[in-house]
C-alpha atoms as a PDB file:
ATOM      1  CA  UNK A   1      13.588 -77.705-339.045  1.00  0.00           C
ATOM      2  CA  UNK A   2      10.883 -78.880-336.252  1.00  0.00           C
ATOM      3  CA  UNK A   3      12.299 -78.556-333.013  1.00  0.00           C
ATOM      4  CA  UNK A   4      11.629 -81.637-330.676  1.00  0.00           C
ATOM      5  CA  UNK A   5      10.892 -79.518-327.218  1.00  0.00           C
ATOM      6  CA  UNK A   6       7.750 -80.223-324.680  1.00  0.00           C
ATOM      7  CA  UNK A   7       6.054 -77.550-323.829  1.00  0.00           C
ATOM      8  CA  UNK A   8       4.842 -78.377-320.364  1.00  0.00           C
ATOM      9  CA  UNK A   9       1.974 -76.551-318.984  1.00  0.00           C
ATOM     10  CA  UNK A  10       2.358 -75.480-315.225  1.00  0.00           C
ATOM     11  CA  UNK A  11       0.127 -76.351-312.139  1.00  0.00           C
ATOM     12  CA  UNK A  12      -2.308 -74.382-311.458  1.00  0.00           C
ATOM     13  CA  UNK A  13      -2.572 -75.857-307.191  1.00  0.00           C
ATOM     14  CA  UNK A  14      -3.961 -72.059-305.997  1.00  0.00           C
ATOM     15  CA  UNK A  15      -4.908 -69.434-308.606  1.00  0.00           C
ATOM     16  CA  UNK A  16      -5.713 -66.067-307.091  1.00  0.00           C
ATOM     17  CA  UNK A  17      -7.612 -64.072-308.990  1.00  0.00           C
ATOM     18  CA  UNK A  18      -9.100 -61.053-307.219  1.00  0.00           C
ATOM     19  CA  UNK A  19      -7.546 -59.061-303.920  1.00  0.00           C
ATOM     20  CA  UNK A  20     -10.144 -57.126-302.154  1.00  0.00           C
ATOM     21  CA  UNK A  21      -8.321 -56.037-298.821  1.00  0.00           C
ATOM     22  CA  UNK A  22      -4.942 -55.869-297.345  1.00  0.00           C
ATOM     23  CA  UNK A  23      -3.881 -54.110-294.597  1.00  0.00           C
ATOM     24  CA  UNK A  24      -2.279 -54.449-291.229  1.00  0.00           C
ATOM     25  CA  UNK A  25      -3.803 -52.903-287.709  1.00  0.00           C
ATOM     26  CA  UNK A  26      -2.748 -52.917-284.078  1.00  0.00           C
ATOM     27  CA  UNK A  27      -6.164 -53.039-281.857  1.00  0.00           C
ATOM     28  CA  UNK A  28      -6.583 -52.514-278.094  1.00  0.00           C
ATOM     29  CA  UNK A  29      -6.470 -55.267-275.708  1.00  0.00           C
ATOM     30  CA  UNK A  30     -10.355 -55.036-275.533  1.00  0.00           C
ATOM     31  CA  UNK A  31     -11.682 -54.203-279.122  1.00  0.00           C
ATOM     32  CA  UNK A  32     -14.220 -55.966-281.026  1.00  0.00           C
ATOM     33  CA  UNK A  33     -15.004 -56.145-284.626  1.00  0.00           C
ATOM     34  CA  UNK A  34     -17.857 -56.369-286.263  1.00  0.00           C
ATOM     35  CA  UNK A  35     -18.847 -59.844-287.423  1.00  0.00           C
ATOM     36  CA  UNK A  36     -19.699 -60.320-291.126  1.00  0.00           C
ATOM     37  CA  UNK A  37     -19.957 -62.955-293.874  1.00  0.00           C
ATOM     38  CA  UNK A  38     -18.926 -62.284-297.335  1.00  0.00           C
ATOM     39  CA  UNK A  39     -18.045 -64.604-300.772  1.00  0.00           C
ATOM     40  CA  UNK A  40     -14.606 -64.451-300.656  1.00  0.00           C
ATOM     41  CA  UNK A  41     -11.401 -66.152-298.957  1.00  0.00           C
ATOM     42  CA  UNK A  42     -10.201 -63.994-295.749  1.00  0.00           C
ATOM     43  CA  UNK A  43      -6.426 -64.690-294.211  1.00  0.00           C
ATOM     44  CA  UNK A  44      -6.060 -63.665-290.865  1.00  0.00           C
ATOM     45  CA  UNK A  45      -2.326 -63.903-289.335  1.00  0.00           C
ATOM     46  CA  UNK A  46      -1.502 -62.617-285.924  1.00  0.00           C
ATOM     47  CA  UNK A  47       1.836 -60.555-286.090  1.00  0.00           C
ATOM     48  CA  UNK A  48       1.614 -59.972-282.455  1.00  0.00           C
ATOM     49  CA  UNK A  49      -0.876 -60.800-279.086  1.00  0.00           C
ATOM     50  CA  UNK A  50      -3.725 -63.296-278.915  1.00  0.00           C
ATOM     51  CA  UNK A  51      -6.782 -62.800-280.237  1.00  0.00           C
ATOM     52  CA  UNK A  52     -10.467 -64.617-280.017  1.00  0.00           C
ATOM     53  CA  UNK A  53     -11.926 -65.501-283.456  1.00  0.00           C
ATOM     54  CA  UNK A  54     -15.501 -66.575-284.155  1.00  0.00           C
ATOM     55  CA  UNK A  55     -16.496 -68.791-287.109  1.00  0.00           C
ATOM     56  CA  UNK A  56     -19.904 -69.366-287.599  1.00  0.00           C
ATOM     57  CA  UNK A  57     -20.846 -70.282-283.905  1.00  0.00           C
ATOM     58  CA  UNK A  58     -17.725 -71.408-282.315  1.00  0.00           C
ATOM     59  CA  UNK A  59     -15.195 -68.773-280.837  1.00  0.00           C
ATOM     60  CA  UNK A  60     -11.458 -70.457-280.724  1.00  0.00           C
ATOM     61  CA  UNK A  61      -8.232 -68.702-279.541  1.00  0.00           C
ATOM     62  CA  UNK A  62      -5.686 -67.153-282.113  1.00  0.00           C
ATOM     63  CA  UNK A  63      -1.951 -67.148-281.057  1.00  0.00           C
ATOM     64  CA  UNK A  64       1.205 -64.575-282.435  1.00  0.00           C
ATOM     65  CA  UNK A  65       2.969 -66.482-285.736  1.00  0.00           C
ATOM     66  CA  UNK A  66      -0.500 -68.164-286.444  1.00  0.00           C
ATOM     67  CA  UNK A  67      -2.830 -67.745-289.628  1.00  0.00           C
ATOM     68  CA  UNK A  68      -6.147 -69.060-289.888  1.00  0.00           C
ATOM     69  CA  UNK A  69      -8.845 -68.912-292.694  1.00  0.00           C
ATOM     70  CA  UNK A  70     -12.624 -67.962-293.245  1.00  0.00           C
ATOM     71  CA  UNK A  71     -14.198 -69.455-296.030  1.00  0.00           C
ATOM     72  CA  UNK A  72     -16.997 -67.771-298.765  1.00  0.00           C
ATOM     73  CA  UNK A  73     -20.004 -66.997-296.676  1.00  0.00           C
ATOM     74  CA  UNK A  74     -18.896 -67.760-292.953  1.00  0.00           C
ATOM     75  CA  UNK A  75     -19.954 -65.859-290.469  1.00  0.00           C
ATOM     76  CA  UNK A  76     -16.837 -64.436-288.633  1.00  0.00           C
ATOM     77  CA  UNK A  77     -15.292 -61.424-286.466  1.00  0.00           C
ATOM     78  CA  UNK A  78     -12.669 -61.212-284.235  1.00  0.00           C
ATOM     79  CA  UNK A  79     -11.699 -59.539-280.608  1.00  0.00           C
ATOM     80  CA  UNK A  80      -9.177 -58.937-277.978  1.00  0.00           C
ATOM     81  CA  UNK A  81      -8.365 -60.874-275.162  1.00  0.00           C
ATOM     82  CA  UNK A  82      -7.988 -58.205-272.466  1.00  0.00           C
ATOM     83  CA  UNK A  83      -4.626 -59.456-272.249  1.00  0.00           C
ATOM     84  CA  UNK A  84      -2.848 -57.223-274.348  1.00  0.00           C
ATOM     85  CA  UNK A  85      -2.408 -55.224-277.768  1.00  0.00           C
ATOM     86  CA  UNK A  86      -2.595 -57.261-280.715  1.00  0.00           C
ATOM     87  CA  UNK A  87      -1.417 -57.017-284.375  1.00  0.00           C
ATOM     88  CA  UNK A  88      -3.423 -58.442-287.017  1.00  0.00           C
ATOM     89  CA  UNK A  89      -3.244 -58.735-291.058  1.00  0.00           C
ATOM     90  CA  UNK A  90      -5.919 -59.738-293.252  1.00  0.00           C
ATOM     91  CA  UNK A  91      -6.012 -60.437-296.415  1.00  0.00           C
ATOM     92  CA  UNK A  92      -9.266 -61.270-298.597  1.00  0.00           C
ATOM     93  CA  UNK A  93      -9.302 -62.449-301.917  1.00  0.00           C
ATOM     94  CA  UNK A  94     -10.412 -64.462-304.661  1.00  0.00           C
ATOM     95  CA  UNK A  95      -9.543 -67.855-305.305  1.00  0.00           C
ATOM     96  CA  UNK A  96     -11.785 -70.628-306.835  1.00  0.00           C
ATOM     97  CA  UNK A  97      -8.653 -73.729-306.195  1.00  0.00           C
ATOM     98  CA  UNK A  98     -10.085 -76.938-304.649  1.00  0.00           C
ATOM     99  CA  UNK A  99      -6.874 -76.835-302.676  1.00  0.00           C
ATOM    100  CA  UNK A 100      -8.290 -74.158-300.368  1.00  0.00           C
ATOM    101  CA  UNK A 101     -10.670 -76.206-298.529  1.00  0.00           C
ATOM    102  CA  UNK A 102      -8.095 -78.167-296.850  1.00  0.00           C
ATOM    103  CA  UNK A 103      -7.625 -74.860-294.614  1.00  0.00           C
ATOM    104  CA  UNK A 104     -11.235 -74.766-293.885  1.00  0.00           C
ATOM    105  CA  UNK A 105     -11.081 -75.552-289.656  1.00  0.00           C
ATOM    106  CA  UNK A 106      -7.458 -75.177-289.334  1.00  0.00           C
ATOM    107  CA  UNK A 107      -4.919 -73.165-287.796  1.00  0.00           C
ATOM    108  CA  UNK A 108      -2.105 -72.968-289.499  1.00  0.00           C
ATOM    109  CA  UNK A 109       1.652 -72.816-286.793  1.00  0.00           C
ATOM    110  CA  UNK A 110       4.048 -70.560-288.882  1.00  0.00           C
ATOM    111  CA  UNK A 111       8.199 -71.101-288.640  1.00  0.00           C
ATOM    112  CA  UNK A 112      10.325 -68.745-288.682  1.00  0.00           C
ATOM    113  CA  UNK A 113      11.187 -68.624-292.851  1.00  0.00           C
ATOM    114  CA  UNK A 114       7.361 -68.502-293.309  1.00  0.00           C
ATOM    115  CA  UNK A 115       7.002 -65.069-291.094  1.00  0.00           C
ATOM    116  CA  UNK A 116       9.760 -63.855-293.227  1.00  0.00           C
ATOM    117  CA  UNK A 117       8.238 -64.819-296.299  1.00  0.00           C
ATOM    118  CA  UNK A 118       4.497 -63.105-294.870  1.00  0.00           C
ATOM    119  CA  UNK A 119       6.051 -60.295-294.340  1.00  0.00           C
ATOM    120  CA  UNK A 120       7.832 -60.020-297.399  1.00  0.00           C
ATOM    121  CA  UNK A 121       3.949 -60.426-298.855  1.00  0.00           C
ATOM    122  CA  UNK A 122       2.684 -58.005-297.222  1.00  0.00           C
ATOM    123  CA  UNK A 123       5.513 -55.687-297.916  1.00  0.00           C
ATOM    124  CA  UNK A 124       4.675 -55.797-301.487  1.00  0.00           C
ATOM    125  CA  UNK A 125       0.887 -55.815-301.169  1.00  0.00           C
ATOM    126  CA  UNK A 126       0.877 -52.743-298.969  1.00  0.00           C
ATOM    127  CA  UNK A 127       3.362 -51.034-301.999  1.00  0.00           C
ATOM    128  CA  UNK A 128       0.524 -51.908-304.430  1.00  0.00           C
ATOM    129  CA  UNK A 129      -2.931 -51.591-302.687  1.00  0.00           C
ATOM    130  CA  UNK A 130      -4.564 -49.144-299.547  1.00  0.00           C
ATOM    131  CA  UNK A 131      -7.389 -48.985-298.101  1.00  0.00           C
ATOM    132  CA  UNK A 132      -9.632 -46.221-299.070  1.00  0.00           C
ATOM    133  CA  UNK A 133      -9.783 -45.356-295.414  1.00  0.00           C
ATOM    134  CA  UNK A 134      -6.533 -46.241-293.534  1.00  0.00           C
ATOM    135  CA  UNK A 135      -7.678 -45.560-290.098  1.00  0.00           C
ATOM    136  CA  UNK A 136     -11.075 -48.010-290.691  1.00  0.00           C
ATOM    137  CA  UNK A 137      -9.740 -50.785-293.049  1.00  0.00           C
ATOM    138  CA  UNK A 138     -12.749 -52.186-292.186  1.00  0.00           C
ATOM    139  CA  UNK A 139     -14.314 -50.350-294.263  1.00  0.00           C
ATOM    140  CA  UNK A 140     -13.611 -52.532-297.216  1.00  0.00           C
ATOM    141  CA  UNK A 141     -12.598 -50.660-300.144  1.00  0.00           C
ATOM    142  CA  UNK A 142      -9.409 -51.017-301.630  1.00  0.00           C
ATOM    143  CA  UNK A 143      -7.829 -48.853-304.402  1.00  0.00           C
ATOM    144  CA  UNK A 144      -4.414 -49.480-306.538  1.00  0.00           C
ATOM    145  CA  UNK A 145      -1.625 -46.950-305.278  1.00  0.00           C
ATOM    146  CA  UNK A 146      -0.885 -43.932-307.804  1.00  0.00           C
ATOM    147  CA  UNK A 147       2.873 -44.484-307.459  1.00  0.00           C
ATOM    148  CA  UNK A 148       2.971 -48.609-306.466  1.00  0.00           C
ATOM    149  CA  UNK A 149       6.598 -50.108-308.322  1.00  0.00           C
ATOM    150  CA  UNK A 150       6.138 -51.651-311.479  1.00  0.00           C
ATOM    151  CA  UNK A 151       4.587 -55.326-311.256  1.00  0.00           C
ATOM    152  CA  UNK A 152       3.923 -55.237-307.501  1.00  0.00           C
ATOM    153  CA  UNK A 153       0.006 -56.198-308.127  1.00  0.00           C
ATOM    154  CA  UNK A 154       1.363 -59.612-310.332  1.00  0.00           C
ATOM    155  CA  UNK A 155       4.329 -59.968-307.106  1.00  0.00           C
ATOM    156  CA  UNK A 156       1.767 -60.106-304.367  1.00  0.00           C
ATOM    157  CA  UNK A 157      -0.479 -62.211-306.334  1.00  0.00           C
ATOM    158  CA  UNK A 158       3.035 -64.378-306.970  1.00  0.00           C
ATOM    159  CA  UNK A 159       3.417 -64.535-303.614  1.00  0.00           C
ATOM    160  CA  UNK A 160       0.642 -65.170-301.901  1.00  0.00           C
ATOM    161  CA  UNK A 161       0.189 -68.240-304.447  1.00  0.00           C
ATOM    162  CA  UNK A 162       3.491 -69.277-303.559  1.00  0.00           C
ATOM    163  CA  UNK A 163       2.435 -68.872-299.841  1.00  0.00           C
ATOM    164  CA  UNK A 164      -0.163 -70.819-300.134  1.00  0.00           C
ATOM    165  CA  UNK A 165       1.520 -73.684-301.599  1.00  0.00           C
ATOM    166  CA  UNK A 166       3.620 -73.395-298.296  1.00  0.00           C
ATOM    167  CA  UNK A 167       1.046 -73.556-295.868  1.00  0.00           C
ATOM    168  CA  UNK A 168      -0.341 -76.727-297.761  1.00  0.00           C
ATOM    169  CA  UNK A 169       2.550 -78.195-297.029  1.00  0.00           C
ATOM    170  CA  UNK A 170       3.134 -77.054-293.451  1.00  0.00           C
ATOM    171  CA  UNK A 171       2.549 -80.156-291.137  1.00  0.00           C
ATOM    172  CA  UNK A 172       1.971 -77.244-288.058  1.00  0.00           C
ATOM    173  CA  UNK A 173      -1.467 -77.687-288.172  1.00  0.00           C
ATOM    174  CA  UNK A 174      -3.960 -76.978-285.217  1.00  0.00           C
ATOM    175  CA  UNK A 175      -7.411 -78.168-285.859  1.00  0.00           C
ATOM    176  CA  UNK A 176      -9.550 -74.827-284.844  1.00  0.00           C
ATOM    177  CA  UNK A 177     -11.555 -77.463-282.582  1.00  0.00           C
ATOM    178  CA  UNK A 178      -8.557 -77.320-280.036  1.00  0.00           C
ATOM    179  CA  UNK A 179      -9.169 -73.713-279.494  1.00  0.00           C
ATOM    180  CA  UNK A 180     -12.941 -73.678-278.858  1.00  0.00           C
ATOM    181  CA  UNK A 181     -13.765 -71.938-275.986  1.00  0.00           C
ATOM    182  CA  UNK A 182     -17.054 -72.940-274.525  1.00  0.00           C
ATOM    183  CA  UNK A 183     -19.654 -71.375-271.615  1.00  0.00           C
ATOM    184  CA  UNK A 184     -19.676 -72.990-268.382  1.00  0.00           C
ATOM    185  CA  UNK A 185     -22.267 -71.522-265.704  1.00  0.00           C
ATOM    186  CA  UNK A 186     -22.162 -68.593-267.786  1.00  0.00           C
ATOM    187  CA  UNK A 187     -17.894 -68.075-267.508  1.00  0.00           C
ATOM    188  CA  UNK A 188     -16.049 -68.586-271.192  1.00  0.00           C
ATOM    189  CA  UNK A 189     -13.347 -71.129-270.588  1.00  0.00           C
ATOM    190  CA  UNK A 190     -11.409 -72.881-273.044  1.00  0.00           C
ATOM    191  CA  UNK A 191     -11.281 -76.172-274.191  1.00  0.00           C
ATOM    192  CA  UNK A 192      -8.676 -77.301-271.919  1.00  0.00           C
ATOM    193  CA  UNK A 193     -10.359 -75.895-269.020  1.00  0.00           C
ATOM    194  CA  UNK A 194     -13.686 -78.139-270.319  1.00  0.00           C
ATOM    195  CA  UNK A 195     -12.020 -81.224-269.934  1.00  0.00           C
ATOM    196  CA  UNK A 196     -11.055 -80.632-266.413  1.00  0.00           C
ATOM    197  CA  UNK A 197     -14.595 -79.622-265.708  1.00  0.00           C
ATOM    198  CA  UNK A 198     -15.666 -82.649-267.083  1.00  0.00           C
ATOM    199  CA  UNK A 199     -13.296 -84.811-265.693  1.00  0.00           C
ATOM    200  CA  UNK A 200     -14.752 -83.718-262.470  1.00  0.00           C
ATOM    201  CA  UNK A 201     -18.123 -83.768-262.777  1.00  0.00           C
ATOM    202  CA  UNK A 202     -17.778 -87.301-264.673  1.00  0.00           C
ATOM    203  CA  UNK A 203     -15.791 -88.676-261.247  1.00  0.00           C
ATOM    204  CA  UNK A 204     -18.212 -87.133-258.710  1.00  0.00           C
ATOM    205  CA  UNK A 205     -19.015 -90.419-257.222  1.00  0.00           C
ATOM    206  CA  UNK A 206     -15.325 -91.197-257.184  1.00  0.00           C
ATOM    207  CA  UNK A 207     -11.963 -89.500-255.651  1.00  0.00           C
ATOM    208  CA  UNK A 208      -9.961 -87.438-257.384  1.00  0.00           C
ATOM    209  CA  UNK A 209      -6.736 -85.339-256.075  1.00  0.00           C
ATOM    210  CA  UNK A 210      -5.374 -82.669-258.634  1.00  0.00           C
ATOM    211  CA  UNK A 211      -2.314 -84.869-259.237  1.00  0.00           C
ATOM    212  CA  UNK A 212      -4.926 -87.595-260.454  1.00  0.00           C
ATOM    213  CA  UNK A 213      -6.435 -85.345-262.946  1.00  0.00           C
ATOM    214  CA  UNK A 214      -3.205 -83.871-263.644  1.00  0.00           C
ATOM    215  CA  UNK A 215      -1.671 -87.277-264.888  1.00  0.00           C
ATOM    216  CA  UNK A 216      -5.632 -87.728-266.501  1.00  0.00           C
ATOM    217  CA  UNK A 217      -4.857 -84.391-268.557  1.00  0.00           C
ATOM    218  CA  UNK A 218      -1.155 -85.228-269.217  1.00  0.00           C
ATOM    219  CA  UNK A 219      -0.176 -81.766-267.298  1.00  0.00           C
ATOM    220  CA  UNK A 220       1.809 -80.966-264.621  1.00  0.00           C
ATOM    221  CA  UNK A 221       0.129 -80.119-261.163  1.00  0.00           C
ATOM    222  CA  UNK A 222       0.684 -76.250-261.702  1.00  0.00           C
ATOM    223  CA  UNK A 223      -0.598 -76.240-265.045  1.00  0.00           C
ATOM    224  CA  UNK A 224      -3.955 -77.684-263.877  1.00  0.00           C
ATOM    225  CA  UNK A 225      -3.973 -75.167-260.958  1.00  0.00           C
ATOM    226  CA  UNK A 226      -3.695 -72.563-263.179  1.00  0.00           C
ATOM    227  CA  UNK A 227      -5.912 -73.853-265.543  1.00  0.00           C
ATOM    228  CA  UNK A 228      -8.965 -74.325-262.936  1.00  0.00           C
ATOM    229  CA  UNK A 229      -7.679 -70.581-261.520  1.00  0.00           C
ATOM    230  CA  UNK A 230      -8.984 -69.252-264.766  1.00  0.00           C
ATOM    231  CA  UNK A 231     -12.447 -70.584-264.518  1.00  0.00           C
ATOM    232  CA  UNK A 232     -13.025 -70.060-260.707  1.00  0.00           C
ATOM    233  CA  UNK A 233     -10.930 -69.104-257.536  1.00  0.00           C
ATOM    234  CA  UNK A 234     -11.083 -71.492-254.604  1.00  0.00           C
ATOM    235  CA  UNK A 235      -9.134 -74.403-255.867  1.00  0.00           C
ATOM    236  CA  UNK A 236      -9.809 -77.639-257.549  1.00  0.00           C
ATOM    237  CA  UNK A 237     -10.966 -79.684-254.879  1.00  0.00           C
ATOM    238  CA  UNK A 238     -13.190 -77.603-252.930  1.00  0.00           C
ATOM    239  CA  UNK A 239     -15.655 -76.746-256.452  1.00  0.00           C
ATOM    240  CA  UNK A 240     -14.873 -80.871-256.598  1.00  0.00           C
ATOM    241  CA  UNK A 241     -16.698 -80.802-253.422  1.00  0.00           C
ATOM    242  CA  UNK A 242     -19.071 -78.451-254.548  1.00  0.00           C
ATOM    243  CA  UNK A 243     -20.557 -80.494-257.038  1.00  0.00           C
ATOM    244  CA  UNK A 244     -20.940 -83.391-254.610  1.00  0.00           C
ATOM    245  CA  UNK A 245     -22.973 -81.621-252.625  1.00  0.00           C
ATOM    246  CA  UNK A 246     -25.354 -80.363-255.971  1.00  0.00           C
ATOM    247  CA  UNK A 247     -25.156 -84.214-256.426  1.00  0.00           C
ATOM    248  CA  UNK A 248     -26.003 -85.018-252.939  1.00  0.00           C
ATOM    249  CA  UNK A 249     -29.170 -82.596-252.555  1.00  0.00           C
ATOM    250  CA  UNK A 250     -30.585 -84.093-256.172  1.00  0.00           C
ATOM    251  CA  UNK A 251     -30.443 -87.652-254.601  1.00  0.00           C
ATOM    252  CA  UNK A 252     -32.411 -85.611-251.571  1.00  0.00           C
ATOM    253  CA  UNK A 253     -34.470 -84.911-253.435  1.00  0.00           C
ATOM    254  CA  UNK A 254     -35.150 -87.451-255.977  1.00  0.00           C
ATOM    255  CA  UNK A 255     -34.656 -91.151-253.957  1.00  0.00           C
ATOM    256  CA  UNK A 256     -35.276 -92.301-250.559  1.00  0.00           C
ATOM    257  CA  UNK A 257     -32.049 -92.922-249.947  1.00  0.00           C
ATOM    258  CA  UNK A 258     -30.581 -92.445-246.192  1.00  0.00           C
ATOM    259  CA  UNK A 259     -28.263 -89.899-245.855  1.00  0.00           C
ATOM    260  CA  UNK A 260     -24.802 -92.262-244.765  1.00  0.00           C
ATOM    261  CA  UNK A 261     -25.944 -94.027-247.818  1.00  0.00           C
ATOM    262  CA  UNK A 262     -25.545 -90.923-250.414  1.00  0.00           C
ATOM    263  CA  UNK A 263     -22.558 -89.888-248.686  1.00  0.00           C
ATOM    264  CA  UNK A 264     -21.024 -93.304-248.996  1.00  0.00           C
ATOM    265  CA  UNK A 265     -22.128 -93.233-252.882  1.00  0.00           C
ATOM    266  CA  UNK A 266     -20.247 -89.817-253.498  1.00  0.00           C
ATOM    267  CA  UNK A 267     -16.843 -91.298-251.906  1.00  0.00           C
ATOM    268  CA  UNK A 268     -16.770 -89.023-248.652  1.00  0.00           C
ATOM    269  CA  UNK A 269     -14.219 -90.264-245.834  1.00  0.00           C
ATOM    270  CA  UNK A 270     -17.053 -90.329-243.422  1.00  0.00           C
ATOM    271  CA  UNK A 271     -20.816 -89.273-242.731  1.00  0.00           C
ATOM    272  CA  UNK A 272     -19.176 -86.170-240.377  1.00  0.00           C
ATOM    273  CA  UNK A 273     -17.066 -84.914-243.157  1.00  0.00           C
ATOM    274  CA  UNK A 274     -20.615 -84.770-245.557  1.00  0.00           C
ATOM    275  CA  UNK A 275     -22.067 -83.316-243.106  1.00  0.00           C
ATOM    276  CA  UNK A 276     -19.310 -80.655-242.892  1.00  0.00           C
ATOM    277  CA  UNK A 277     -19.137 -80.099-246.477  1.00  0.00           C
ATOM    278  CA  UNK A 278     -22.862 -79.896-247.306  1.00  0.00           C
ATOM    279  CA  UNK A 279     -23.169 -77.003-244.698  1.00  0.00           C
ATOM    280  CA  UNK A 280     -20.810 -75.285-245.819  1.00  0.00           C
ATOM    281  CA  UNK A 281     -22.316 -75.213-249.202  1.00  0.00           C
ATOM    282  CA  UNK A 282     -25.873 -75.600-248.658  1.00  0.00           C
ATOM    283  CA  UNK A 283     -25.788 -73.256-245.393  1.00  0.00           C
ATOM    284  CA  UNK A 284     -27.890 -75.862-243.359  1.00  0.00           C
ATOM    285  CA  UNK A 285     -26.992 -79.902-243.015  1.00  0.00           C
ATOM    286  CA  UNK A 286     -28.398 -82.855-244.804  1.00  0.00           C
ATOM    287  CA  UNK A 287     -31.226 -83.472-241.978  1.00  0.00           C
ATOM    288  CA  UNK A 288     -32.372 -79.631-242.150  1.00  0.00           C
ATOM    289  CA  UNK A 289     -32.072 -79.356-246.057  1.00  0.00           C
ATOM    290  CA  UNK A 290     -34.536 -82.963-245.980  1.00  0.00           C
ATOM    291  CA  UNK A 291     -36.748 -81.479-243.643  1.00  0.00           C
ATOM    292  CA  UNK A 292     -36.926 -78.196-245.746  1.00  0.00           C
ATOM    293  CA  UNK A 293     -38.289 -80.767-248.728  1.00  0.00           C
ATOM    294  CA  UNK A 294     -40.796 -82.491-246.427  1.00  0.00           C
ATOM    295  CA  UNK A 295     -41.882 -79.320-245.186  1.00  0.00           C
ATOM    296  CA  UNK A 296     -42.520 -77.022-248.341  1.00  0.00           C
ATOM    297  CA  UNK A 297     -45.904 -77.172-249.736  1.00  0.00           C
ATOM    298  CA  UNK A 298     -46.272 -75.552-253.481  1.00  0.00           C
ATOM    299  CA  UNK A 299     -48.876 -72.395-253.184  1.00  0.00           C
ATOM    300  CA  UNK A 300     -52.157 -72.811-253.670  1.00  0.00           C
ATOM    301  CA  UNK A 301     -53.863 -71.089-257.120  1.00  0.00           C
ATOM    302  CA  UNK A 302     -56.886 -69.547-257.160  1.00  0.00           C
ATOM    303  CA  UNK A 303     -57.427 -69.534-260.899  1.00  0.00           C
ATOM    304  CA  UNK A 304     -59.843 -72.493-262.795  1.00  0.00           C
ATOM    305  CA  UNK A 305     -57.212 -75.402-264.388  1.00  0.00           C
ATOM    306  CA  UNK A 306     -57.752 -75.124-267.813  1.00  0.00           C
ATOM    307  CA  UNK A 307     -60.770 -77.406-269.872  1.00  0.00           C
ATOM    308  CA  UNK A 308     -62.528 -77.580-266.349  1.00  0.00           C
ATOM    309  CA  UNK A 309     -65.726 -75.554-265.068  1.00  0.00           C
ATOM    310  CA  UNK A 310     -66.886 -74.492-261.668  1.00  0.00           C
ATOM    311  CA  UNK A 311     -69.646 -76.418-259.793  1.00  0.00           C
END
């Protein structure tokens, strides 16, 4: 008698079908990796410290509990802080599912079931799998274990699937972009510490007091403090002033405008307290740094211009 049953193939959302490292490292609070690019899915998760990624060209800012992916043929390496030790596990692998490019620029916020379950993961992975040389995983050759428990290559391939299919569906999701850190008169900040910056350079014909930008950055006064104290020492609104003043000697130079004009333009109280400020950056006042640009005549060469002959 013909039996009436479906058969009902299963999805297939992430199919992993090669593992080529696993392993799990505490580095120094100022190592450095060596950057590389391969064809393969890499998982990085941070069991413990921060640490600073790079993808491609941008450098972002990895937190403890997060995991973050490099996709086939990305450029990527990762450091210390200086902060502190951190703990990192990696995982590279294999896996040809359209679903995996939704992690491509994304960081991905882990609660606290999905640490359990990662851990679990690894558990099983490191049962099955080591590196060829412990000490270095970096160097990237991984060999089945002699004595690993019976089906714990299929478990961590179970797994990690099955982890996978959670992090799809974790809404903790930090776009990588929120992390960039960026170079500002040559001192790394991050992105947080950028928008300050800009907030102050973009108000430098304005006024600004740090509980303005504070409310502008939707952070309290302290955070903004510290913020700024990472970047530079001497407070917000003095390096406000500072770039005044860089604003106030291009004006110098560039227009004819008066002096209590320019100082008017760039929002100081009055023409004394310009004065006052631009000394103390410049080292000289407006009137001597105007002379200085009246005065200077460019040197004199003694070679032929080019495409011209001698009498």
């Amino acid at each position: 008698m013909k039996d009436n049953f479906i058969r009902i193939d299963f999805d297939h959302i992430f199919s992993v079908d090669k593992i080529i490292t696993i392993f799990r490292m505490n580095f120094a609070p100022d190592f450095t990796c060596e950057g590389e690019s391969h064809d393969f899915w890499e998982m990085v998760y941070i069991d413990g410290g921060d640490v600073m990624c790079t993808a491609g060209k941008r450098r972002f800012l990895m937190k403890a509990g997060e995991v973050t992916f490099h996709k086939p043929n990305e450029y990527h390496t990762f450091s210390g802080t200086g902060n502190s030790t951190a703990t990192v596990s990696v995982i590279s692998f294999e896996c040809a599912s359209g679903e995996m490019d939704y992690f491509d620029g994304k960081i991905v916020c882990l609660n606290h079931e999905e640490k359990t379950f990662f851990h679990a993961l690894m558990t099983e992975g490191l049962l099955a799998f080591e590196m060829e040389v412990p000490n270095d995983p970096l160097v990237q050759r991984l060999n089945k274990r002699e004595n690993a428990p019976l089906g714990s290559s299929q478990a961590l391939k179970n797994l990690l699937e099955v982890f996978l299919i959670r992090l799809r569906r974790n809404k903790e999701i930090v776009p990588k972009n929120e992390r960039y850190n960026y170079k500002i008169g040559g001192v790394e900040v991050s992105r947080e510490v950028k928008e300050l910056l800009d907030i102050l350079a973009e108000n430098v014909y304005g006024r600004l007091t740090v509980s303005d930008i504070a409310a502008k950055m939707h952070r309290s006064i302290s955070t903004v403090n510290n913020l700024f104290s990472t970047y530079q020492k001497g407070g917000i609104i003095r390096y406000f002033n500072f770039l005044k003043i860089e604003e106030a000697k291009r004006l110098i130079r560039e227009t004819e405008l008066p002096l209590t004009q320019i100082a008017e333009q760039l929002a100081f109280d009055t023409p004394q307290y310009f004065s006052r400020c631009f000394r103390v950056f410049a080292g000289q006042s407006p009137q001597e740094y105007k002379r200085t640009l009246k005065d200077y005549t460019p040197p004199v060469s003694n070679q032929t211009p080019v495409g011209s002959r001698e009498a």
